[in-house]
Protein backbone atom coordinates (compact mmCIF):
# COMPACT_ATOMS: atom_id res chain seq x y z
CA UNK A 1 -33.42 62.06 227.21
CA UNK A 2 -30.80 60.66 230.02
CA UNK A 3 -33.68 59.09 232.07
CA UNK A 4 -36.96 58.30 230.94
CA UNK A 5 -39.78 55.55 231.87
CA UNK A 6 -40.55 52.39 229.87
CA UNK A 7 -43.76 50.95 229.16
CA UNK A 8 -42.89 48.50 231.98
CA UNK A 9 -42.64 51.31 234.71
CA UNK A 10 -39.20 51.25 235.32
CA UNK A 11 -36.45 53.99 234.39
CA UNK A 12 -33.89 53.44 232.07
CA UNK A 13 -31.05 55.76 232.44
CA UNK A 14 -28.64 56.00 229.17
CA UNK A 15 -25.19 57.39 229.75
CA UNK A 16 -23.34 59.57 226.77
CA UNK A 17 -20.15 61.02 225.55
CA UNK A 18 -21.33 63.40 223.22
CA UNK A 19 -23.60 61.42 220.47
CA UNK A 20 -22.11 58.01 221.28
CA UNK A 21 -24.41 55.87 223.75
CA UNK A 22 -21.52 54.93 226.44
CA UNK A 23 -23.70 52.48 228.41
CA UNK A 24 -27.44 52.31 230.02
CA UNK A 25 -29.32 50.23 232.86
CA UNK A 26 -32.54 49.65 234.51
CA UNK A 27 -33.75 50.76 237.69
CA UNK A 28 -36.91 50.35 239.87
CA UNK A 29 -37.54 54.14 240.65
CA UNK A 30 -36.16 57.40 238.81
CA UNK A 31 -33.84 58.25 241.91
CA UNK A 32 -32.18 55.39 241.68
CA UNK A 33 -32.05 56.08 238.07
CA UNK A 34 -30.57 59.63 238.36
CA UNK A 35 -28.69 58.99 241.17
CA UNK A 36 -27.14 56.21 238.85
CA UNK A 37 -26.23 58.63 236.06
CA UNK A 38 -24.82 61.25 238.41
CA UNK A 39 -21.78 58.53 239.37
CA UNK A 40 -21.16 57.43 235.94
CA UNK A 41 -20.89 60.88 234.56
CA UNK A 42 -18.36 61.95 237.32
CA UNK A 43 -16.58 58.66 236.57
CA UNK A 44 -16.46 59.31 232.66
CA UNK A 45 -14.87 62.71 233.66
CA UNK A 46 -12.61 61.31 235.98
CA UNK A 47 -11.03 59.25 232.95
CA UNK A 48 -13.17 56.12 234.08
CA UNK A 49 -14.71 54.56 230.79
CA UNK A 50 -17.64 52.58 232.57
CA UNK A 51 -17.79 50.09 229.79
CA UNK A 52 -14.12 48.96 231.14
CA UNK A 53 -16.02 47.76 234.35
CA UNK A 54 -17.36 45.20 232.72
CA UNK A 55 -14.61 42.96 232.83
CA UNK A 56 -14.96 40.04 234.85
CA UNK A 57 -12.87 39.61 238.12
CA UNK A 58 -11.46 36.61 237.00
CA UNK A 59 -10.02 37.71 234.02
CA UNK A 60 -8.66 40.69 235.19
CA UNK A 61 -6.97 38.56 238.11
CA UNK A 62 -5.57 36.69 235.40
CA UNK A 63 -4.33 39.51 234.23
CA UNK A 64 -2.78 41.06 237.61
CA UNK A 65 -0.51 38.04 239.25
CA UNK A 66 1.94 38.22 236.23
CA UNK A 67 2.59 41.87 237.52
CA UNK A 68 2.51 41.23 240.60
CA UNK A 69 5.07 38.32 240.22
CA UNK A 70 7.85 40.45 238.94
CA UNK A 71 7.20 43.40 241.39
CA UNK A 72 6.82 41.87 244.98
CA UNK A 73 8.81 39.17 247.35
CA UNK A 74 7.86 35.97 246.78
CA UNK A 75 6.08 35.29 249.98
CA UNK A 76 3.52 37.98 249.23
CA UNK A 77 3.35 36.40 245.72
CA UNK A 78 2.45 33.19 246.91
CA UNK A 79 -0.57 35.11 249.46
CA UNK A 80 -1.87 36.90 246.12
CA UNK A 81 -2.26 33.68 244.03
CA UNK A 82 -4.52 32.66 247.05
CA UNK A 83 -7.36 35.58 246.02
CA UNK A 84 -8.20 33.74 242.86
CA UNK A 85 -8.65 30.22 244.87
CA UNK A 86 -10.34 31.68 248.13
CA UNK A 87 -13.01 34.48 246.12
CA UNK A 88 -15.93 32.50 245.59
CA UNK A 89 -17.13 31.85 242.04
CA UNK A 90 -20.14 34.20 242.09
CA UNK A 91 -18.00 37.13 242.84
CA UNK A 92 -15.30 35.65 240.23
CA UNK A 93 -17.99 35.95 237.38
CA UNK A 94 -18.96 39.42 238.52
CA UNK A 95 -18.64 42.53 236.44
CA UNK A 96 -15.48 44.02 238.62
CA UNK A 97 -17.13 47.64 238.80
CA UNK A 98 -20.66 45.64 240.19
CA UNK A 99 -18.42 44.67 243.02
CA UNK A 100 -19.46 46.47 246.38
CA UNK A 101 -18.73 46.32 249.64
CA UNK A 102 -21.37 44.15 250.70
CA UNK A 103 -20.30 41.30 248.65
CA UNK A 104 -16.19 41.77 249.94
CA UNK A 105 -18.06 41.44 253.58
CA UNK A 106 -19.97 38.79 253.00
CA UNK A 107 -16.86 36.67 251.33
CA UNK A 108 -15.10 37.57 254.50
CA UNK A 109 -18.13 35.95 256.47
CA UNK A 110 -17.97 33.30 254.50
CA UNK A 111 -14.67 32.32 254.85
CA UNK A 112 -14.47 32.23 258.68
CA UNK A 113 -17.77 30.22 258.39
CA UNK A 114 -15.56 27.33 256.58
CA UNK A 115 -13.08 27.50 259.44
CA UNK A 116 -10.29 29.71 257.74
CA UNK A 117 -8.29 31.46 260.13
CA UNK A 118 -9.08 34.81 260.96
CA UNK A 119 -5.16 35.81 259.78
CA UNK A 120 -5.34 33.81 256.87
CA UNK A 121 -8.33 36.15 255.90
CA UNK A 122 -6.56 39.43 257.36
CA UNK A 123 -3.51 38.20 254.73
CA UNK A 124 -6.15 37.39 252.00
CA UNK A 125 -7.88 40.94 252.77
CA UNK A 126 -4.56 42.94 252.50
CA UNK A 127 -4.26 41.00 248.35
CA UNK A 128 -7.48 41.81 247.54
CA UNK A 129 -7.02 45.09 248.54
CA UNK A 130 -4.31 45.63 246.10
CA UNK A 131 -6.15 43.63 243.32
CA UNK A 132 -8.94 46.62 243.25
CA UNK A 133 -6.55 49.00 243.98
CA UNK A 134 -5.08 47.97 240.37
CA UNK A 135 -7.92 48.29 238.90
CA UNK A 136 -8.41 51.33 240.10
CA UNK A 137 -5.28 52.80 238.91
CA UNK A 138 -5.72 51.04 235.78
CA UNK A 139 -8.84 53.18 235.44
CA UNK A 140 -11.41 49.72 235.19
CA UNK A 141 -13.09 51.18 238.70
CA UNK A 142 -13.68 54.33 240.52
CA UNK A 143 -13.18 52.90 243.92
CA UNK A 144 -11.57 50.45 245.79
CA UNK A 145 -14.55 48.30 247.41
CA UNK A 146 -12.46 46.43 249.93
CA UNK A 147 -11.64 49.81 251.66
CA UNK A 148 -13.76 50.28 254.66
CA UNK A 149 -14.59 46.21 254.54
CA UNK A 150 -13.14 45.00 258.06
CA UNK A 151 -12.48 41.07 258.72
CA UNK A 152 -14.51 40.38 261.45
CA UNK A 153 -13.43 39.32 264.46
CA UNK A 154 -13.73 35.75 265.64
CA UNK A 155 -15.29 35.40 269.12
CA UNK A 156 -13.12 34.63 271.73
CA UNK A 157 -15.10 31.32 272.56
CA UNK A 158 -13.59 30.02 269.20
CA UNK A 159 -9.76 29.87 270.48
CA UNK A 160 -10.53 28.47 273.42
CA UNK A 161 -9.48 24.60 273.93
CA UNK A 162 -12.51 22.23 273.58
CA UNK A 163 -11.11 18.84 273.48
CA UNK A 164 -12.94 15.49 272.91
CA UNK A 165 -12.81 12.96 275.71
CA UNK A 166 -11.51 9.65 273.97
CA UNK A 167 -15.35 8.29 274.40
CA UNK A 168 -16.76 10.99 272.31
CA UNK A 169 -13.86 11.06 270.20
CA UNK A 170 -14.94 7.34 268.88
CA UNK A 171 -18.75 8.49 268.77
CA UNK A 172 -17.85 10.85 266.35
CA UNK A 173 -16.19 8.53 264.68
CA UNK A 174 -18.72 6.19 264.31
CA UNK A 175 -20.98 9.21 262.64
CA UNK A 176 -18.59 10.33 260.33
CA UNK A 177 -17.79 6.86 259.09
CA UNK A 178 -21.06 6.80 257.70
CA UNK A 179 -20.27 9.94 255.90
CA UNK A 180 -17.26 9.32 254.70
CA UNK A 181 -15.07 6.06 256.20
CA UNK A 182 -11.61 7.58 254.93
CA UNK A 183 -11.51 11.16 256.14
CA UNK A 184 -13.22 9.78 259.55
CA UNK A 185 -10.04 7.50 259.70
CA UNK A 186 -7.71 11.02 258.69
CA UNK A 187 -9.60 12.85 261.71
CA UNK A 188 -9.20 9.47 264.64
CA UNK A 189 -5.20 9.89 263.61
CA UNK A 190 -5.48 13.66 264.42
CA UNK A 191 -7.23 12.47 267.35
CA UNK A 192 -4.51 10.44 268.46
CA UNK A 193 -1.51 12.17 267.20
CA UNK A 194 -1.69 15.49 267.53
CA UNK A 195 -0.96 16.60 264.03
CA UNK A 196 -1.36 20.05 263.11
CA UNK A 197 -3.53 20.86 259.55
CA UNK A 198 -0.71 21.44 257.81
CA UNK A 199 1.46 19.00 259.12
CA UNK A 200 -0.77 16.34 257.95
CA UNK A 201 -1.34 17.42 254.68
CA UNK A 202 2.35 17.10 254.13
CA UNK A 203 3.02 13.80 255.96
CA UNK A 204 4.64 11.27 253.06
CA UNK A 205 4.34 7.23 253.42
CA UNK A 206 8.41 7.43 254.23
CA UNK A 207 7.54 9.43 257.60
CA UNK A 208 5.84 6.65 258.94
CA UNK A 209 7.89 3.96 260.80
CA UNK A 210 7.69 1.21 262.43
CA UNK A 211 11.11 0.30 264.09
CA UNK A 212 12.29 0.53 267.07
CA UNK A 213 8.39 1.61 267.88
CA UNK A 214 5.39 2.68 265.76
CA UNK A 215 5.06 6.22 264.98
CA UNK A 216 5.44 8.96 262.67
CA UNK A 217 8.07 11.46 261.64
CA UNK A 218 6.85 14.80 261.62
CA UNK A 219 9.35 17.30 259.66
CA UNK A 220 7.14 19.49 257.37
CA UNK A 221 4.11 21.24 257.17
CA UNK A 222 1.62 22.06 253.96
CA UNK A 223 -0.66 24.85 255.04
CA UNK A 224 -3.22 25.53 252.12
CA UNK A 225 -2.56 27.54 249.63
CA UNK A 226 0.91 27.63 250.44
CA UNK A 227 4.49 25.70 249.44
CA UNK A 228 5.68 22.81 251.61
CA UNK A 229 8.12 23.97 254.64
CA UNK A 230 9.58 22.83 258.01
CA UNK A 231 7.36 23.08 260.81
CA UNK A 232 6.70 25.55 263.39
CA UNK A 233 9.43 25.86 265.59
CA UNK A 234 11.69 24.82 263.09
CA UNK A 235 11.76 21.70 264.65
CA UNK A 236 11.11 18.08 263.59
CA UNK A 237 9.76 15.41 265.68
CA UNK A 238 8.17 11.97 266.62
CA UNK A 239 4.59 11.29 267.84
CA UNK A 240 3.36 7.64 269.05
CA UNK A 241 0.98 5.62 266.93
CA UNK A 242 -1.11 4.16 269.23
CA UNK A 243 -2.75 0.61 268.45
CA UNK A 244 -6.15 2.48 268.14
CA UNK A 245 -4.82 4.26 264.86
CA UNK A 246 -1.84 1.66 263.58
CA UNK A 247 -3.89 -0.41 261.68
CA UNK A 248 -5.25 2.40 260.26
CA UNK A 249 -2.07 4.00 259.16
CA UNK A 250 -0.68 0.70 257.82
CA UNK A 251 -4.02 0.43 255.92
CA UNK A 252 -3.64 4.20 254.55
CA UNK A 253 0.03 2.87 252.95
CA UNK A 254 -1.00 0.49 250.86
CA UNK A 255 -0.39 0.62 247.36
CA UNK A 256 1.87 3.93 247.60
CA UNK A 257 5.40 4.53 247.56
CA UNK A 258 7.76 6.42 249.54
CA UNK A 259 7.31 9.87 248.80
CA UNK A 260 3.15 9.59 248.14
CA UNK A 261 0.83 11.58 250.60
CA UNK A 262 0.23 9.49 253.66
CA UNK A 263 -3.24 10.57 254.87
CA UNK A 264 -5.67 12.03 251.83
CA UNK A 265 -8.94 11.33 250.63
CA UNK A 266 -10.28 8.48 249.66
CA UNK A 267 -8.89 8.54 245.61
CA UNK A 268 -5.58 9.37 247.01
CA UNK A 269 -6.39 13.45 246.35
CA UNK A 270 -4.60 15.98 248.67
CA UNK A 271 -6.62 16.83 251.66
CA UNK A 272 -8.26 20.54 251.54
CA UNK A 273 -10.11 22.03 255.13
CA UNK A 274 -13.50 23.28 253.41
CA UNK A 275 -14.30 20.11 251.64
CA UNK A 276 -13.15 17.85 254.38
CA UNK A 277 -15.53 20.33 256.71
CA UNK A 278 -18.26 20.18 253.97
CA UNK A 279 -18.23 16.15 253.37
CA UNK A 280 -18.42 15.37 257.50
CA UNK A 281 -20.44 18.13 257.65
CA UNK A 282 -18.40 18.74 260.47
CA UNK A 283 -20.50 22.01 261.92
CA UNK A 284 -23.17 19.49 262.73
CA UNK A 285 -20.79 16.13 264.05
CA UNK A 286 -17.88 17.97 265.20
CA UNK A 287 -20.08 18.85 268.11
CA UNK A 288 -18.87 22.63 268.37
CA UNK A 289 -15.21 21.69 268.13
CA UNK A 290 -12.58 23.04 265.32
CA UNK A 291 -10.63 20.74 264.15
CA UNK A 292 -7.88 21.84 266.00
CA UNK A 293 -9.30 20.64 268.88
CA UNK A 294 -8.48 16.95 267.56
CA UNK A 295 -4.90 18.41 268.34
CA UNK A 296 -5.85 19.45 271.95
CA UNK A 297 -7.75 16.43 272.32
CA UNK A 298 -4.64 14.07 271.68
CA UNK A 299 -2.37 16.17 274.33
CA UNK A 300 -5.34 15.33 276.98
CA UNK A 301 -5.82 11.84 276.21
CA UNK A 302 -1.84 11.06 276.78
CA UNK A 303 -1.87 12.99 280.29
CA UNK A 304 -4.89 11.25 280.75
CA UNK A 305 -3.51 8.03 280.53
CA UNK A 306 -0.75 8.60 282.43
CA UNK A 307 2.03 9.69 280.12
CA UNK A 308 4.30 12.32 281.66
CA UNK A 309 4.20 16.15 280.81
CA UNK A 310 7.79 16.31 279.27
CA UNK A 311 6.95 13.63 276.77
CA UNK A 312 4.00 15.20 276.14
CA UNK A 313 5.84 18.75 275.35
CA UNK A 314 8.17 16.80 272.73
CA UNK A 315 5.15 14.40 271.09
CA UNK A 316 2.97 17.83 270.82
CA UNK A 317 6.09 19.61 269.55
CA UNK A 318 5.87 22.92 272.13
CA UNK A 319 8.75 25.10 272.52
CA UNK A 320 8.02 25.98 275.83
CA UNK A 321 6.51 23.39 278.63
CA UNK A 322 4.14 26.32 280.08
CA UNK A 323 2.38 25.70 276.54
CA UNK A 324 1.77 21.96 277.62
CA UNK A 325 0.98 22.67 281.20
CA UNK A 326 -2.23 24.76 280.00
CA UNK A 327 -3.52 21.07 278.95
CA UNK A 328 -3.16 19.89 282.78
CA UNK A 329 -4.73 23.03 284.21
CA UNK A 330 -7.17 22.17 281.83
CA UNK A 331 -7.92 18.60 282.97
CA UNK A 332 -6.76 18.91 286.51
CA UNK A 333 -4.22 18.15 288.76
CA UNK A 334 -4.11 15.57 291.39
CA UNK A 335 -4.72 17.99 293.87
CA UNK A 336 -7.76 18.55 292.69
CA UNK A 337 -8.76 14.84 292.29
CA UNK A 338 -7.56 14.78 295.94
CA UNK A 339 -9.63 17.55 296.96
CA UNK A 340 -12.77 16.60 295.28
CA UNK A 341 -12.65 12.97 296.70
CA UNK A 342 -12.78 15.10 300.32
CA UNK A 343 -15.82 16.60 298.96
CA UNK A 344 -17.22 13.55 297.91
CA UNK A 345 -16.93 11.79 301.36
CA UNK A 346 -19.68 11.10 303.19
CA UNK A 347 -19.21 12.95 306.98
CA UNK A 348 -21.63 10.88 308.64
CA UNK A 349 -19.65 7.63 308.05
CA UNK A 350 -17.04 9.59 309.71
CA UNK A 351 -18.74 10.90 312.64
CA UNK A 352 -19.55 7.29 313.25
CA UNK A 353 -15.96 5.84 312.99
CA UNK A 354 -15.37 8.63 315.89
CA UNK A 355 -15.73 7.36 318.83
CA UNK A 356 -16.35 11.01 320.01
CA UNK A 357 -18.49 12.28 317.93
CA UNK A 358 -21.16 10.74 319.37
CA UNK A 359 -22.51 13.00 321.69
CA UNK A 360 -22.02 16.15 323.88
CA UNK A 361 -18.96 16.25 326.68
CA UNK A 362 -17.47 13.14 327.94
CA UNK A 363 -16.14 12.68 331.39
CA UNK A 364 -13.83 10.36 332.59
CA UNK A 365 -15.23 7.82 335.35
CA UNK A 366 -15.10 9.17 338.51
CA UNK A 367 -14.59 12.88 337.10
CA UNK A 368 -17.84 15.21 338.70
């Protein structure tokens, strides 16, 4: 019998090639049961030995990158080692034909949740993809359960800029030093410098200088999951180190030589987004901000204190100065200042300043 009832009340369904038990499972109602059976029979037809599914993701990843190292650029390499770091470890462990499409949407949830960029999970979708694809041709699945699976789309409020002003940037501070006193000194520098992610991540104790002024040297970047390489733009550059943060970074050199990391964790580790986001538990402190907004919030604060727009362009590292006037639409010119001190005024000290705005038609003596 293919499907039958156990003493429990649930349906077993057994699945044969000829006289040889292929594989079985447990269900909570007979359709489920049959409806089981039904797939796994067309699959076993279909040249798809369902005991192959078995196999664990991981090791059949394991088994895929060699391939796909000899058969594919090596930028798209380097993306496809990133499916074995970025697939959570419940999915890793999963039997690769128990893989649906509700867990490859939920991973993709998951990932924007800990601030991955919504590309950097389009580029992760697109290896993935080809992982079950494999395994598909390689006759482990029937389908391909990323197919279908969209990354969903982050909401517009997300990219929009939502700096700190510099008296919220040191409350925050002050609440993630009690979390963690190292990365809370990491995230004040990105508040006063500007740094990208991955330009940070890749900043070595020789880039920071102190001659003829403080600053640092900013010539690479280190995105995650990728290898070192120049900036964007192509272009290297300088950015201030305010008193605020010097001490900091002179503290954060200590100990290290020239080509160490500059700004890690506190045991000198490289620094990685999700933890850092996980440790601050930066969804509740950062106050609704990414922390790219550190960058945008470093761009404000100079204009803010008076530095001009060009220097600003070359500290922030923008190719075009349009990019770095979107920051002073953003706080305001000083036509608006002007304007809203007008507003502000108070018209009846003015009427009374005005000699004739005192009453109703004057005359001149002797006028009738």
């Amino acid at each position: 019998m293919s499907v039958y009832k156990m003493p429990n009340g649930r349906w077993r369904a057994r699945l044969k090639n000829g006289r040889t038990n292929v594989t079985s499972k447990v269900f909570d109602t007979q359709r489920e049961a049959k409806a089981w059976l039904a797939r796994e029979r067309a699959a076993l037809a279909g040249g798809v030995d369902p005991r192959a599914g078995k196999r664990r993701v991981r090791d059949l990843i394991d088994e895929w990158l060699p391939i796909r190292a000899n058969t594919v650029a090596p930028k798209t390499y380097r993306a496809d080692q990133d499916v074995k770091r970025l697939t959570p470890t419940n999915v890793l462990n999963m039997q690769v034909a128990s893989v649906s499409d509700r867990e490859i949407a939920r991973v993709f949830e998951r990932l924007l949740a800990d601030d991955l960029a919504e590309s950097s999970v389009v580029r992760y979708r697109a290896s993935l993809s080809v992982f079950f694809t494999w395994c598909v041709r390689e006759k482990y699945i029937v389908s391909n359960p990323v197919n279908g699976v969209k990354v969903p789309k982050q909401s517009d409020q997300k990219d929009e800029m939502n700096p700190f002003t510099e008296a919220e940037l040191e409350e925050v501070y002050e609440d993630l030093r009690v979390r963690n006193p190292r990365l809370a000194d990491v995230l004040l520098v990105l508040g006063w410098t500007g740094l990208r992610w991955g330009e940070a991540r890749a900043l070595t104790v020789a880039d920071f200088v102190e001659v003829p002024t403080p600053g640092l040297r900013v010539r690479r970047s280190r995105t995650e999951g990728h290898e070192t390489k120049s900036t964007k733009g192509r272009r290297s550059r300088r950015v201030p180190l305010a008193n605020r943060v010097l001490p900091i970074v002179q503290q954060m050199t200590l100990g290290k030589k020239a080509n160490d990391l500059l700004l890690t964790t506190d045991v000198g580790a490289t620094l990685h987004r999700g933890a850092v986001i996980r440790t601050l538990d930066w969804k509740k402190t950062g106050q609704g901000r990414r922390l790219h907004d550190l960058r945008h919030t470093a761009a404000c604060l100079w204009l803010a204190r008076g530095v001009d727009v060009g220097t600003v362009k070359e500290w922030m590292g923008h190719e075009s100065i349009a990019t770095t006037n979107l920051y002073l639409h953003f706080l305001g010119t000083g036509a608006d200042a002007a304007g809203l001190e007008r507003l502000n005024d108070d018209p009846k000290k003015g009427r009374q300043n005005d000699p004739g705005a005192t009453g109703g038609p004057q005359t001149a003596e002797g006028d009738e």
